[in-house]
N, C-alpha and C. Protein backbone atom coordinates (compact mmCIF):
# COMPACT_ATOMS: atom_id res chain seq x y z
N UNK A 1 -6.02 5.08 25.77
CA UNK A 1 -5.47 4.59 24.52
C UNK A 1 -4.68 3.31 24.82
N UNK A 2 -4.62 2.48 24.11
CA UNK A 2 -4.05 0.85 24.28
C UNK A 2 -2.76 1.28 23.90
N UNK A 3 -1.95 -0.01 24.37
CA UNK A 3 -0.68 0.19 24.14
C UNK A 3 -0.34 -0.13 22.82
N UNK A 4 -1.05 -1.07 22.25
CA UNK A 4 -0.73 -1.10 20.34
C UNK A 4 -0.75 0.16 19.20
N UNK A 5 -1.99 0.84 19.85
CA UNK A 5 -2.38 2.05 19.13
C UNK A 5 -0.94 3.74 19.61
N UNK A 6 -1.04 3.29 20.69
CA UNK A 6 0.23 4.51 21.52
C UNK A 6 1.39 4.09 20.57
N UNK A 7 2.06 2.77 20.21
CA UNK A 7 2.92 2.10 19.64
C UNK A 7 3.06 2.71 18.24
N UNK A 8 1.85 2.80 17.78
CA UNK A 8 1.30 3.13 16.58
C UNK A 8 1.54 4.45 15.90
N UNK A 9 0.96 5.01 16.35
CA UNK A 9 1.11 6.53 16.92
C UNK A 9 2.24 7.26 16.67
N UNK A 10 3.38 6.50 17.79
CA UNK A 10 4.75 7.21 17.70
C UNK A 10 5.23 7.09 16.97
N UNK A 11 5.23 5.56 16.08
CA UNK A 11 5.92 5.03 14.53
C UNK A 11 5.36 5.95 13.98
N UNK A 12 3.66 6.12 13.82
CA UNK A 12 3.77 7.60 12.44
C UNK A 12 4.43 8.74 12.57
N UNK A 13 4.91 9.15 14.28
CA UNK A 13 5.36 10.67 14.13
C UNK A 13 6.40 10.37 14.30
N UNK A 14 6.89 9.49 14.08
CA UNK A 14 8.55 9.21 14.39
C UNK A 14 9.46 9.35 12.69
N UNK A 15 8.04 8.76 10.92
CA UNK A 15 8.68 8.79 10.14
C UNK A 15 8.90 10.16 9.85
N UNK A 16 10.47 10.12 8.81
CA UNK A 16 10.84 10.93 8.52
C UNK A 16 10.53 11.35 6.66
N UNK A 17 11.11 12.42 6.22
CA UNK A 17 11.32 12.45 4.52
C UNK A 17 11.82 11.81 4.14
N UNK A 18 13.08 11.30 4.81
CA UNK A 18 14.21 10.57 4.38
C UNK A 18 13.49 9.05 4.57
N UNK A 19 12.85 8.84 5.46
CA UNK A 19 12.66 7.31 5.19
C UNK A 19 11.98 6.63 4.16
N UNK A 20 12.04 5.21 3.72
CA UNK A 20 11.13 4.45 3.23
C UNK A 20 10.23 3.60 3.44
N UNK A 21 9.09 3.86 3.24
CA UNK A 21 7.83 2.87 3.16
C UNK A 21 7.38 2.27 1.87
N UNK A 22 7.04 0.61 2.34
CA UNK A 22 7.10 -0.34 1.70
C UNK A 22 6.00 -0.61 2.21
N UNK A 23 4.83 -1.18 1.19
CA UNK A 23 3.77 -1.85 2.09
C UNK A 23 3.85 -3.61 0.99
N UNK A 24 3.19 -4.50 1.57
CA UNK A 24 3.43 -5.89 1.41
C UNK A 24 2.09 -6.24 1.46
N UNK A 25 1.40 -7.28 0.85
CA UNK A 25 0.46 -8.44 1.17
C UNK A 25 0.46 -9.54 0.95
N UNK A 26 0.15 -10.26 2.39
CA UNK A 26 0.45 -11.59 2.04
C UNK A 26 -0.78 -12.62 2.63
N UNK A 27 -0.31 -13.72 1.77
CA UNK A 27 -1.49 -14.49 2.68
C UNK A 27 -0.50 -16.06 2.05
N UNK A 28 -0.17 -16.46 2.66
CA UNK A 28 1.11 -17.62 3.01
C UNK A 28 0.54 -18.76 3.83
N UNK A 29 0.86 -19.91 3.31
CA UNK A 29 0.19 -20.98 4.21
C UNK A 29 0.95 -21.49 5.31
N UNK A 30 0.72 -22.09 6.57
CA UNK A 30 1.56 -22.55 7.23
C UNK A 30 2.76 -23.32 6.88
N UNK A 31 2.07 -24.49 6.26
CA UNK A 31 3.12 -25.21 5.37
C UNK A 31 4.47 -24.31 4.70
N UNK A 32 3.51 -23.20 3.78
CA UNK A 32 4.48 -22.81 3.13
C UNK A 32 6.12 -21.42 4.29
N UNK A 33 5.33 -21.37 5.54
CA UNK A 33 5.81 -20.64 6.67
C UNK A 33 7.48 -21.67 6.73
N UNK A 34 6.73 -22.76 6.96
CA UNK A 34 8.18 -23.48 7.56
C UNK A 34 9.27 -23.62 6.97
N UNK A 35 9.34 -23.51 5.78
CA UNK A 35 10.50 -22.88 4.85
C UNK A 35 11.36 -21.80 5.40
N UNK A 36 10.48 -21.16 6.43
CA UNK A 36 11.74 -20.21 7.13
C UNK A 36 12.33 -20.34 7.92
N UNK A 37 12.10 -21.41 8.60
CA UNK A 37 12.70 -22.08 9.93
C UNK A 37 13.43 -23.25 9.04
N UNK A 38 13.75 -23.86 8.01
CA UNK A 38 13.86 -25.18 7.98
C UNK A 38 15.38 -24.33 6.69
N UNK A 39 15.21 -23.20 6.70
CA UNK A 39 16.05 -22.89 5.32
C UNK A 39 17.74 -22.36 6.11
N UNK A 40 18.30 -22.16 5.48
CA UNK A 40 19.75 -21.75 6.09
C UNK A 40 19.89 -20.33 5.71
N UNK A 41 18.85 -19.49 4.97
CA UNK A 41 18.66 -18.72 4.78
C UNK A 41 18.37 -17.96 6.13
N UNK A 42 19.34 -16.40 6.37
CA UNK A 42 18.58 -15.62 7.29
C UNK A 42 17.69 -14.28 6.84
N UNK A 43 18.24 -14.17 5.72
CA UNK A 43 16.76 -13.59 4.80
C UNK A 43 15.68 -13.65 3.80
N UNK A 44 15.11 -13.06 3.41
CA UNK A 44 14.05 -13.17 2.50
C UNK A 44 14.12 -11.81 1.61
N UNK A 45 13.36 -12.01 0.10
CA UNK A 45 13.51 -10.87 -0.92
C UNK A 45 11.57 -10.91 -0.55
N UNK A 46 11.15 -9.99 -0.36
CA UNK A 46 9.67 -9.64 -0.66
C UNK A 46 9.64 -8.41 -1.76
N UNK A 47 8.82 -8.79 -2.58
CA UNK A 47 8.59 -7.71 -3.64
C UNK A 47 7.33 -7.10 -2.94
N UNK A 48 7.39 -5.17 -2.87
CA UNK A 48 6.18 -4.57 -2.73
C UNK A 48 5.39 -4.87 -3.24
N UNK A 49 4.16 -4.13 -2.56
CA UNK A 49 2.89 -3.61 -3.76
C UNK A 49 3.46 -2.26 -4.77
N UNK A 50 4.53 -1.69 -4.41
CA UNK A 50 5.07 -0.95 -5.46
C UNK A 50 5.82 -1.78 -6.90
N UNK A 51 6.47 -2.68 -6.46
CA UNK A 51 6.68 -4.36 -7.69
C UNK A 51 8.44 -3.32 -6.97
N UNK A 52 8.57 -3.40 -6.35
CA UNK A 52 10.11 -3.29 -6.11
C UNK A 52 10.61 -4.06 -4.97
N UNK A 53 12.15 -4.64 -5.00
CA UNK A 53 12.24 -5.81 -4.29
C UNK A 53 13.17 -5.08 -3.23
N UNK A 54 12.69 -5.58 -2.07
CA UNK A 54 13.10 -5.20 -0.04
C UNK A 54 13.80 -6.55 0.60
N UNK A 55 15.13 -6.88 0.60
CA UNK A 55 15.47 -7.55 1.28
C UNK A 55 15.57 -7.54 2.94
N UNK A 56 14.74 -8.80 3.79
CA UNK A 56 14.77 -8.33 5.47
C UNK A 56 14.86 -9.56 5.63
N UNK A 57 15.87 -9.46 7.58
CA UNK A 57 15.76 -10.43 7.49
C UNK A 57 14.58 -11.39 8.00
N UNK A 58 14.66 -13.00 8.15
CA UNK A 58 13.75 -13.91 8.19
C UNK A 58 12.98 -13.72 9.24
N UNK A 59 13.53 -13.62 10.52
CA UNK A 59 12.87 -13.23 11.85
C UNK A 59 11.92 -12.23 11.85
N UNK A 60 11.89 -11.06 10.83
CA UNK A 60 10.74 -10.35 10.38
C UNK A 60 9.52 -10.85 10.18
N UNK A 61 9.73 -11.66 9.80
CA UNK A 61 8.38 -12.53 9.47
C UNK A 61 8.03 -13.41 9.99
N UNK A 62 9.01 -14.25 10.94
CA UNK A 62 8.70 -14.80 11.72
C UNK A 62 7.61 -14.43 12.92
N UNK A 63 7.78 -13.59 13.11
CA UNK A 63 7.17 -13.05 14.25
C UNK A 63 5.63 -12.86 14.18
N UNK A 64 4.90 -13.02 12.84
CA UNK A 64 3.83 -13.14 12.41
C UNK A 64 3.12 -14.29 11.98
N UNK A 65 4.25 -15.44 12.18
CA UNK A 65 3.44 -16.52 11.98
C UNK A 65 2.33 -16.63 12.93
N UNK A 66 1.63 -17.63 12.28
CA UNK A 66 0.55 -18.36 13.60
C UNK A 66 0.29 -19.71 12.92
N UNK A 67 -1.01 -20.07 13.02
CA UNK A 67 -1.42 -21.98 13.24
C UNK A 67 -1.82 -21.52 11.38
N UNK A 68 -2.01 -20.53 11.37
CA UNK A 68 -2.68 -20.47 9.73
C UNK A 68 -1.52 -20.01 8.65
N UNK A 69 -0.89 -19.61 9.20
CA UNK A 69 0.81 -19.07 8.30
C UNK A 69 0.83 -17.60 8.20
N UNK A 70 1.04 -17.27 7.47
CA UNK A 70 1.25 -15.62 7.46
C UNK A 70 0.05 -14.59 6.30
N UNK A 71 -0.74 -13.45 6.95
CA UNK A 71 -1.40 -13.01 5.98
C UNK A 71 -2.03 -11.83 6.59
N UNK A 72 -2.18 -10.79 5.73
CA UNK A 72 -2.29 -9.11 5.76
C UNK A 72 -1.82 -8.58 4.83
N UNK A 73 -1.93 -7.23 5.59
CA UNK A 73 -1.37 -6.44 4.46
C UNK A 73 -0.08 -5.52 5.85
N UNK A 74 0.76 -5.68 5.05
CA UNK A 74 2.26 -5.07 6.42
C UNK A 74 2.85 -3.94 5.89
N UNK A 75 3.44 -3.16 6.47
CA UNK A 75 4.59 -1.94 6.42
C UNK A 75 5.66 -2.03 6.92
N UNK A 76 6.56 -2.01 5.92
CA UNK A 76 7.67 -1.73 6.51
C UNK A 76 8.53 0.01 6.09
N UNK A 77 9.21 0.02 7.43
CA UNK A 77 9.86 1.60 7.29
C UNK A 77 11.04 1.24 7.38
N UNK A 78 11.71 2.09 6.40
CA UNK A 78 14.02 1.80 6.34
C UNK A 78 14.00 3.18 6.29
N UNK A 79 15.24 3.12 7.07
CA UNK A 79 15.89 4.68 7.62
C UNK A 79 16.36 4.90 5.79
N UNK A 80 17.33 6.28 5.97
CA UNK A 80 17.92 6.42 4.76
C UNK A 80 19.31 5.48 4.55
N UNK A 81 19.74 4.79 6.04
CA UNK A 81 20.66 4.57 6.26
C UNK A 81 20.33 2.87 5.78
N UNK A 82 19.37 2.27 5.37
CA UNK A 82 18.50 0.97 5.14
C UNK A 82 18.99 0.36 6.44
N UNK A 83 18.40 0.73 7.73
CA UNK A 83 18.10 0.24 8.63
C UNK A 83 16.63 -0.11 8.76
N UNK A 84 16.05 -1.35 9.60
CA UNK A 84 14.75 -1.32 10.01
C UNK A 84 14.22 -0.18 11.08
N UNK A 85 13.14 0.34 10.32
CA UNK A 85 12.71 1.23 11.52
C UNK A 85 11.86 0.12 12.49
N UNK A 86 10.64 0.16 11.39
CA UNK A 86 9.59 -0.79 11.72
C UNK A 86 9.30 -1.20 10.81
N UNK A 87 8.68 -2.59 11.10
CA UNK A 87 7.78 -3.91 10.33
C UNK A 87 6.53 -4.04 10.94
N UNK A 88 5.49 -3.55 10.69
CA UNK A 88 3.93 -3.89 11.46
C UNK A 88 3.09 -4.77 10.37
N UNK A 89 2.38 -5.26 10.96
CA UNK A 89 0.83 -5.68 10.13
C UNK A 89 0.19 -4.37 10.93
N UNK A 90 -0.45 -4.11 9.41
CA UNK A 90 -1.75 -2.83 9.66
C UNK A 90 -3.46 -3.85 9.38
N UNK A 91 -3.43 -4.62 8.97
CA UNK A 91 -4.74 -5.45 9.33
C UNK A 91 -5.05 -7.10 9.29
């Protein structure tokens, strides 16, 4: 088993009742990426695919840029405590 999928794995048996899942899709242009580096902002509001709004911060998303900008479909998990569990792209 790869180490992404093992990664994978433990995040599903790791959620709890208490937590929340949020799933997201995006498809963001590079251009429109650099707004997160260039803003004084250290977070961002993303509205689900549920239409309810998840404040995280910017570096979340950072981490998914590339040469094309940002795009999938992502999960995020918050404790009950609205901590980050995890932030993945699932495709």
């Amino acid at each position: 088993m790869s180490l992404r999928k093992s990664v994978r794995a433990w995040l599903m048996n790791n959620i709890t009742n208490s937590d929340k899942i949020y799933f997201f899709t995006f498809s963001i242009s590079y251009l429109e990426c650099l707004a997160l580096y260039s803003s004084v902002r250290h977070s961002v509001i993303l509205v689900a695919e549920s239409g309810e709004k998840v404040q995280v911060p910017a570096s979340r998303l950072k981490a998914f840029i590339d040469s094309r900008g940002i795009s999938g479909r992502f999960r995020l998990v918050i404790t009950a405590q609205n901590k980050i569990k995890s932030f993945e792209r699932l495709r």
